[in-house]
N, C-alpha and C. Protein backbone atom coordinates (compact mmCIF):
# COMPACT_ATOMS: atom_id res chain seq x y z
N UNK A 1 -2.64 -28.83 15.47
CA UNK A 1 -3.41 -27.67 15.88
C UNK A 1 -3.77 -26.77 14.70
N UNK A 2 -2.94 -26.90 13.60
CA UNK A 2 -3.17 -26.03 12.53
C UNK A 2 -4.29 -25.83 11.85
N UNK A 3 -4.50 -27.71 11.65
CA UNK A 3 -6.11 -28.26 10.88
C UNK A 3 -7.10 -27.86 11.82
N UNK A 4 -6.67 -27.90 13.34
CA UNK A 4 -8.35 -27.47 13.91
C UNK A 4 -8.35 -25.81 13.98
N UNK A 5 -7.37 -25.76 13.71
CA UNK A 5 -7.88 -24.04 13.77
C UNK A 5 -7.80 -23.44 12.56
N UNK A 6 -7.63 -24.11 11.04
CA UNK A 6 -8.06 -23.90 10.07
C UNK A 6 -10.10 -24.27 9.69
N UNK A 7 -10.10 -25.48 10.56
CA UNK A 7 -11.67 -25.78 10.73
C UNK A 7 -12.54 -25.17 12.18
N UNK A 8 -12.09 -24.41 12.66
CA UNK A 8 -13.07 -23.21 13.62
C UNK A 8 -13.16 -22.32 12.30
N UNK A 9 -11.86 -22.01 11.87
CA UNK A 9 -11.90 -20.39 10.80
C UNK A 9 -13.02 -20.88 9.75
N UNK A 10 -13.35 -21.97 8.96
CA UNK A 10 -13.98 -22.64 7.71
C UNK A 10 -15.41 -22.19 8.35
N UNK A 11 -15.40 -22.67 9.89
CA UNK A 11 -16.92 -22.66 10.56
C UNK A 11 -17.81 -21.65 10.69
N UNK A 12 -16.48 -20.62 11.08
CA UNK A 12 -17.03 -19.27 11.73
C UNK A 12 -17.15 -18.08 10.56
N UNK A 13 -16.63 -18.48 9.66
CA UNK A 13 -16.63 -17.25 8.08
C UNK A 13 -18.17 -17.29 7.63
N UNK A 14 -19.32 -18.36 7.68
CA UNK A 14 -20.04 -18.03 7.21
C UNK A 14 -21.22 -17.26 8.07
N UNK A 15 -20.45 -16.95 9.57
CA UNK A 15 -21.33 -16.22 10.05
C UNK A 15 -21.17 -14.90 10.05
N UNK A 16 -19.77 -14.29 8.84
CA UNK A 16 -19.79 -13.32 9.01
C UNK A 16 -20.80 -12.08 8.23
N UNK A 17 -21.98 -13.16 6.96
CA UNK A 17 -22.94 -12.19 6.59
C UNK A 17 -23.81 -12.61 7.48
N UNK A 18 -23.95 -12.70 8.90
CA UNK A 18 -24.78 -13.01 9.93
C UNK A 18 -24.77 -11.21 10.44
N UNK A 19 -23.60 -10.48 10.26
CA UNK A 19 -23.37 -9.30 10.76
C UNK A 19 -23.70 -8.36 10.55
N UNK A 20 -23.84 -7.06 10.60
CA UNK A 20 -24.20 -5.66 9.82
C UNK A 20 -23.37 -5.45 8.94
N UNK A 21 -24.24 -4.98 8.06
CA UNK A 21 -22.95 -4.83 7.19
C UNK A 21 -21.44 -3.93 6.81
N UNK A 22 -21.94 -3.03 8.32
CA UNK A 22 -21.01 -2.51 8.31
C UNK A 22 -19.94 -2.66 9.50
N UNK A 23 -19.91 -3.75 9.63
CA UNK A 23 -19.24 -4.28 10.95
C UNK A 23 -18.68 -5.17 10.16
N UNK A 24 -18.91 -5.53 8.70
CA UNK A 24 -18.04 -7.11 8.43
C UNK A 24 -17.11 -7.00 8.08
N UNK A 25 -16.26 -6.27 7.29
CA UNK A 25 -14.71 -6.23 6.68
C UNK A 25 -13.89 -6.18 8.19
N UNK A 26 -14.54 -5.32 9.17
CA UNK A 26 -13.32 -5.41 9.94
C UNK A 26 -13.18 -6.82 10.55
N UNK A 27 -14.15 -7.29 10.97
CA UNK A 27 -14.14 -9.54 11.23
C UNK A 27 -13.98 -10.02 10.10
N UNK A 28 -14.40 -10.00 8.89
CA UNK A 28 -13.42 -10.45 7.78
C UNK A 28 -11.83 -10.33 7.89
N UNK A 29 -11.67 -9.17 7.97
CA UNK A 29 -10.08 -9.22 7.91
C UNK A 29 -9.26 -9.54 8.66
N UNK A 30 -9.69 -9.24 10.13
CA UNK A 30 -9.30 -10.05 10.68
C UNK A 30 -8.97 -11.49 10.82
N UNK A 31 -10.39 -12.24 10.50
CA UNK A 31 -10.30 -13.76 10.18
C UNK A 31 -9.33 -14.45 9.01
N UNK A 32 -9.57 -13.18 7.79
CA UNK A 32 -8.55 -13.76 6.67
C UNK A 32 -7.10 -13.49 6.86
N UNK A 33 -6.63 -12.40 7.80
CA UNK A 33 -5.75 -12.11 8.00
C UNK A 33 -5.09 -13.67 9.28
N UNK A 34 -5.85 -13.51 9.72
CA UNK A 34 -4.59 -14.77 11.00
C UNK A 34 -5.07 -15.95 10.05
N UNK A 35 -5.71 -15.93 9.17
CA UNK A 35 -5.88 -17.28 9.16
C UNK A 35 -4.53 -17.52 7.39
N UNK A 36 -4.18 -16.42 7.21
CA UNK A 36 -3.20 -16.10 6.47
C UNK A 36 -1.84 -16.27 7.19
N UNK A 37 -2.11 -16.09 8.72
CA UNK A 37 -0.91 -16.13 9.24
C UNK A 37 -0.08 -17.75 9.92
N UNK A 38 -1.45 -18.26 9.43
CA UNK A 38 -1.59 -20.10 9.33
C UNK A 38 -0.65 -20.39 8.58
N UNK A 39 -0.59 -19.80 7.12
CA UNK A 39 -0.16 -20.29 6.14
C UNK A 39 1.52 -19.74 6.34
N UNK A 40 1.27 -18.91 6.65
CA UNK A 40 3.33 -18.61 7.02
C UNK A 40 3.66 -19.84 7.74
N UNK A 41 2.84 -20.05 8.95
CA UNK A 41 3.63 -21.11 9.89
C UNK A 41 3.35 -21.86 9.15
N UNK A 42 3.00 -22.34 8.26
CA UNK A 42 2.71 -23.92 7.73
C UNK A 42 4.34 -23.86 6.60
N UNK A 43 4.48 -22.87 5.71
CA UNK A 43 5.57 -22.45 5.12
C UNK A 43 6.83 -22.62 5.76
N UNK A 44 7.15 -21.93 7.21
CA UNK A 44 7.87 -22.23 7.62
C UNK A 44 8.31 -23.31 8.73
N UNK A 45 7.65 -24.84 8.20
CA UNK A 45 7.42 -25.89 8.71
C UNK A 45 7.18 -25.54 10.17
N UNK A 46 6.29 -24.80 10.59
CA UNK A 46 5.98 -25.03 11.94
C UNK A 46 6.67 -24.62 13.13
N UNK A 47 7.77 -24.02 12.35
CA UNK A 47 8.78 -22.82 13.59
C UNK A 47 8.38 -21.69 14.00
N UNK A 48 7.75 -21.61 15.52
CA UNK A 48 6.95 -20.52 15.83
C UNK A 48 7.78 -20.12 17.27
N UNK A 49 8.92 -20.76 17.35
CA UNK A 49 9.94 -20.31 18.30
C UNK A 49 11.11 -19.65 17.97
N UNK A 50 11.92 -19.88 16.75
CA UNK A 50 12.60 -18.68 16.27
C UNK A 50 12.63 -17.74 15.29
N UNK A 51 11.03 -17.98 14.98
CA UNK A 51 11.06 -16.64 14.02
C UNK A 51 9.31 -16.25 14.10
N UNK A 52 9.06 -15.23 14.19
CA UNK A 52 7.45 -14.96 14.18
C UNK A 52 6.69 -15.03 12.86
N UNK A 53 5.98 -15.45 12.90
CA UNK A 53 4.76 -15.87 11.93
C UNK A 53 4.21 -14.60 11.82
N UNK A 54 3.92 -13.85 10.48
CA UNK A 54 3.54 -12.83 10.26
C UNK A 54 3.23 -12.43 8.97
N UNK A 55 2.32 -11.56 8.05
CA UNK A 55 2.59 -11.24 7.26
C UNK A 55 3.01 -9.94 6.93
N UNK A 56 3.81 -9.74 6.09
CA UNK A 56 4.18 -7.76 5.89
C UNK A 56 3.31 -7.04 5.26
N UNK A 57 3.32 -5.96 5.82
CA UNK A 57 2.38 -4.80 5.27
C UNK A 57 1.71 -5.20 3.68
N UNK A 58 2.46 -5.45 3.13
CA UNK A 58 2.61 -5.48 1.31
C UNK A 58 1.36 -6.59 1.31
N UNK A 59 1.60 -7.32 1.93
CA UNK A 59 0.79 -8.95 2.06
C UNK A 59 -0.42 -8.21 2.83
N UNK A 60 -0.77 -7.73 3.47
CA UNK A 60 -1.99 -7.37 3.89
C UNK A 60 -2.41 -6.60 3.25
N UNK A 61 -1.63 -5.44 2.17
CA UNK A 61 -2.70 -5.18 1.57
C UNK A 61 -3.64 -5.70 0.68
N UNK A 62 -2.73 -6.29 -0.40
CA UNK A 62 -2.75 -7.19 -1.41
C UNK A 62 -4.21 -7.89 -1.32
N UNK A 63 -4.20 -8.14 0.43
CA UNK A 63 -5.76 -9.21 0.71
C UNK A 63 -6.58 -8.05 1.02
N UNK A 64 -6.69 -6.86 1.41
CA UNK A 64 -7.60 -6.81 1.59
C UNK A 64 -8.72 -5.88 0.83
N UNK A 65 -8.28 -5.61 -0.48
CA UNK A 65 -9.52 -5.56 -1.82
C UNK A 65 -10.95 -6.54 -1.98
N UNK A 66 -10.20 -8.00 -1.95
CA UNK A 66 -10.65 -9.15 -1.85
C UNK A 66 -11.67 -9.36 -0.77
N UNK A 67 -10.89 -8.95 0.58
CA UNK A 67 -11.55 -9.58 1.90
C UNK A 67 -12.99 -8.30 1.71
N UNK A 68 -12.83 -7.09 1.10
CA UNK A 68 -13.76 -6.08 1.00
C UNK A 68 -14.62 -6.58 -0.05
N UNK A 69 -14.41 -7.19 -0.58
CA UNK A 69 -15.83 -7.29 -1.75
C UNK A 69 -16.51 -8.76 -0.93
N UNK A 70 -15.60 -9.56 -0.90
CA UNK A 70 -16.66 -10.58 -0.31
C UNK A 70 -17.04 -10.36 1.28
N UNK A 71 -16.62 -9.48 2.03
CA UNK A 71 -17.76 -8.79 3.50
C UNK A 71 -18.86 -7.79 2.42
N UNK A 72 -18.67 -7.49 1.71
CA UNK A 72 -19.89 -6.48 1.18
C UNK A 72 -20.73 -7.37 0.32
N UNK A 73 -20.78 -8.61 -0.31
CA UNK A 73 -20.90 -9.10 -1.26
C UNK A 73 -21.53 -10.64 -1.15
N UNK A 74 -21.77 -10.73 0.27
CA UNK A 74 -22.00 -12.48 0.42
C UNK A 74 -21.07 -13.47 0.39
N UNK A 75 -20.03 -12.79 0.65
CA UNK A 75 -19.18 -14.01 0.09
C UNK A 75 -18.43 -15.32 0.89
N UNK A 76 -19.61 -14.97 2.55
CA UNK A 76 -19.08 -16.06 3.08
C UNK A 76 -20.10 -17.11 3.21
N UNK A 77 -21.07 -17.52 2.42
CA UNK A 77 -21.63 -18.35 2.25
C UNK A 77 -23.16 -18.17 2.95
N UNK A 78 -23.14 -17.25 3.48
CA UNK A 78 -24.66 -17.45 4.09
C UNK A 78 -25.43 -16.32 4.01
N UNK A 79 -26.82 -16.47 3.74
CA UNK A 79 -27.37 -14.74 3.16
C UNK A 79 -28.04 -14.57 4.92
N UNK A 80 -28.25 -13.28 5.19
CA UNK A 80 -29.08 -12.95 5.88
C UNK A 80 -30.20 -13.17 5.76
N UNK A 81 -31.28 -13.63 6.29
CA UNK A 81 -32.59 -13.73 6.59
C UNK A 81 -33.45 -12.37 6.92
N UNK A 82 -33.29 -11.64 7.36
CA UNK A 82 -33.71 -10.34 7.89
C UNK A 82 -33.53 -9.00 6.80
């Protein structure tokens, strides 16, 4: 389940310069954020029954400088037309 819901997230990022532009960091971050939270469960081989998959504060910030320049910046692969 991990790989297909790493390939919806691959699918759906480049529609996020489909958006206004001031609507995209918050669906950016969101998207980079759970899809960050992939990578815990993958870390912690796939135990999502005794311990929660999450990242800490520190870890979200860290991403989201990043997740802000590429929602402002094109950086999910597709330009607007309009």
């Amino acid at each position: 389940q991990i790989a297909r819901t790493r390939d919806l997230y691959a699918q759906a990022l480049p529609g996020i310069n489909l958006l206004s532009v001031h609507g995209r960091f918050a669906v950016a971050a969101a998207a980079e954020l759970y899809r960050a939270i992939l990578d815990d469960i993958e870390a912690h081989n796939y135990d999502v029954f005794t311990r929660r998959a999450h990242l800490n504060g520190r870890a979200k910030l860290q991403k989201l400088p990043g997740i802000w320049w590429r929602s402002r910046w094109s950086g999910y692969g597709v330009e607007r037309s309009m």
